[in-house]
Protein backbone atom coordinates (compact mmCIF):
# COMPACT_ATOMS: atom_id res chain seq x y z
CA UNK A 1 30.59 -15.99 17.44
CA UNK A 2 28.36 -16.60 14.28
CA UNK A 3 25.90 -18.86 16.30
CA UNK A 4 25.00 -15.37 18.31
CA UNK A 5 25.04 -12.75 15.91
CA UNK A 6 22.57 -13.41 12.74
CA UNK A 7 22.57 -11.18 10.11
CA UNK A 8 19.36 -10.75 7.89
CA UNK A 9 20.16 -9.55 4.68
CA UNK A 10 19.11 -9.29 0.97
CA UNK A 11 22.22 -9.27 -1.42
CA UNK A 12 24.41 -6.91 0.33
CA UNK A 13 22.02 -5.35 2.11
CA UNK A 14 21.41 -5.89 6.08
CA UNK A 15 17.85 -5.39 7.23
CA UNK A 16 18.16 -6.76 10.77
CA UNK A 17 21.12 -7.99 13.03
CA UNK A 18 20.18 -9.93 15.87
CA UNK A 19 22.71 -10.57 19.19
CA UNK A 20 21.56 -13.50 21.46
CA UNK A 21 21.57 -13.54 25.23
CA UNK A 22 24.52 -16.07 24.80
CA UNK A 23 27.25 -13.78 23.42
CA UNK A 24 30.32 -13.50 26.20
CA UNK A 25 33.23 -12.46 24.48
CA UNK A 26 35.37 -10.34 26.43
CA UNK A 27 35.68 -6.37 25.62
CA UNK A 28 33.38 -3.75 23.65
CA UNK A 29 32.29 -5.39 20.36
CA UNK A 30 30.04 -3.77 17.96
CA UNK A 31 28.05 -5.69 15.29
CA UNK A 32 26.96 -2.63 13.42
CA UNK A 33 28.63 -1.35 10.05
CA UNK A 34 29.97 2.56 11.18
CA UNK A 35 27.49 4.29 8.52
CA UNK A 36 24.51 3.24 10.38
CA UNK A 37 22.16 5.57 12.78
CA UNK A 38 22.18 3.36 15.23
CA UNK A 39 24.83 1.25 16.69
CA UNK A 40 24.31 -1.89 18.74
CA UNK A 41 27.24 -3.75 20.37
CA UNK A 42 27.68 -5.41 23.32
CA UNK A 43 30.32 -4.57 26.36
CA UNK A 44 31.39 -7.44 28.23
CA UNK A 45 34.06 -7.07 31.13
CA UNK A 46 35.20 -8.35 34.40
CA UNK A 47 34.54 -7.13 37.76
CA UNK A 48 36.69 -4.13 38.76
CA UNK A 49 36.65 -3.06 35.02
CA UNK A 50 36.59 1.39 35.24
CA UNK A 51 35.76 2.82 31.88
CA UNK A 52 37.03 6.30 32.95
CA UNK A 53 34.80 9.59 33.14
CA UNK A 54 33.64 11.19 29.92
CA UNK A 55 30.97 12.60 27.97
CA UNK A 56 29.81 12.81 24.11
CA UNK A 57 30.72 15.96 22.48
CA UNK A 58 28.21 17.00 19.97
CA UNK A 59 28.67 15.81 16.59
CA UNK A 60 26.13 16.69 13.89
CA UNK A 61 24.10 13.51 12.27
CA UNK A 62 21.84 13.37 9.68
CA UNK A 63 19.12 10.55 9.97
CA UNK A 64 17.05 9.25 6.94
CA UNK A 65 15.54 6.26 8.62
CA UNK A 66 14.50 5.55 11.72
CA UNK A 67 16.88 2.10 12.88
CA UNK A 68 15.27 1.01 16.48
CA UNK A 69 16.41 -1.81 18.87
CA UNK A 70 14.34 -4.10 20.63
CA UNK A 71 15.60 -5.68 23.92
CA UNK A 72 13.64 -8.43 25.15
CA UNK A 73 14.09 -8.44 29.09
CA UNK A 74 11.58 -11.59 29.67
CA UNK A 75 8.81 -13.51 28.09
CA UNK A 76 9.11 -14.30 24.20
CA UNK A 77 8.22 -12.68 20.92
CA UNK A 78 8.33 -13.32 17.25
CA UNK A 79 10.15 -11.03 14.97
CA UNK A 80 9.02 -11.11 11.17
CA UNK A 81 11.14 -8.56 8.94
CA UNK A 82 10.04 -7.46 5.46
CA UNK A 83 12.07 -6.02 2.61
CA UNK A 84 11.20 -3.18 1.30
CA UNK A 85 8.60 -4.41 -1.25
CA UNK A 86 6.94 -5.92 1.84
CA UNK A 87 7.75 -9.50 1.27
CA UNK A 88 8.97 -11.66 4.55
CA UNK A 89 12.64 -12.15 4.64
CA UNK A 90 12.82 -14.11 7.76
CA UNK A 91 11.20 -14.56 11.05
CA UNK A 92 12.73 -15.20 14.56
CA UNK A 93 12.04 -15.60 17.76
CA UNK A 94 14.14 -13.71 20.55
CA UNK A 95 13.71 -14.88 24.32
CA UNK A 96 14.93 -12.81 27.69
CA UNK A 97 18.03 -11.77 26.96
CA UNK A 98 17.75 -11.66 22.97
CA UNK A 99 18.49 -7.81 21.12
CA UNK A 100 17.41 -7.46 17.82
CA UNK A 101 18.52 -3.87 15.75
CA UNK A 102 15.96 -3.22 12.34
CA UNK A 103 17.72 -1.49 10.33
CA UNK A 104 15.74 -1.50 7.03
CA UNK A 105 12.42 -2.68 5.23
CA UNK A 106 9.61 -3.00 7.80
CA UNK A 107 9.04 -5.49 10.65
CA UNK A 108 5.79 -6.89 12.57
CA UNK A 109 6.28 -8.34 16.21
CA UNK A 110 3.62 -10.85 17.66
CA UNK A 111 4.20 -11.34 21.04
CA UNK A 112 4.34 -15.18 22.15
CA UNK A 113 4.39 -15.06 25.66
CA UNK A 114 4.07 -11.91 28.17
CA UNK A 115 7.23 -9.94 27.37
CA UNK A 116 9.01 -6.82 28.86
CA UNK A 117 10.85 -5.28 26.13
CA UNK A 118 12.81 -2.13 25.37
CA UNK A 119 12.74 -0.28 22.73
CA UNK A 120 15.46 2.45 21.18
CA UNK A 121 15.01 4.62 18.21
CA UNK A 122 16.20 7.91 17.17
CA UNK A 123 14.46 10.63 18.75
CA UNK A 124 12.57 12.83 19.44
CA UNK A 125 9.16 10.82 19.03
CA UNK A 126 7.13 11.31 16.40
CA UNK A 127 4.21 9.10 17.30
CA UNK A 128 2.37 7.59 14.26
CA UNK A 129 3.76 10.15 11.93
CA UNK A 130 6.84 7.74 11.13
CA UNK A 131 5.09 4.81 10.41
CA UNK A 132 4.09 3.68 7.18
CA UNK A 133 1.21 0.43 7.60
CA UNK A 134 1.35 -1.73 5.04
């Protein structure tokens, strides 16, 4: 399982987790510690699987940062993820198929090759307002 799940960290602290296209373990696994604002896992299961009917009651959260998660449907990109001082922790590159969640510190993305992406963050939108440049 470590081969498709790569943590970025500094000491203790995780910046970025990234899940590769390859991961096929059977059943709902999530890489994500519980305290953070924005959970990524991955749900694998055989045909015929029901996950019965339900819906999320609403439970209050507080958010202090903004944790999105980029899904990279096609094409290729290259993820470079700073600490917090601004200095580059790692770089990667995630194909079609490739998730990565930021989680901390900032993060630039170049794209390689023409990609279709998705991106999740906390809402609602607050444009420019929530980014800091540096």
């Amino acid at each position: 399982m470590a081969k498709f799940i790569q943590e970025i960290k500094q000491e203790d602290r995780v910046f970025a987790i990234i899940l590769r296209r390859n991961f096929s373990a059977p059943g709902v696994h999530f890489f994500t510690p519980g305290d953070f604002s924005q959970q990524l896992g991955m749900l694998v299961h055989e045909r015929g699987k029901v996950v019965d009917r339900h819906r999320h009651k609403h439970v209050r959260r507080e958010i202090h940062r903004t944790q999105e998660v980029l899904v990279v449907l096609s094409g290729r990109i290259r993820v470079e993820i700073y600490d917090d001082g601004g200095k580059i922790l790692k770089a990667a590159i995630l194909r079609g198929g490739d998730a990565i969640l930021l989680a901390a510190g900032g993060h630039r993305v170049k794209v390689l090759e023409r990609a279709k992406v998705i991106e999740v963050k906390q809402g609602p939108y607050a444009g420019f307002d929530d980014k800091e440049f540096f």
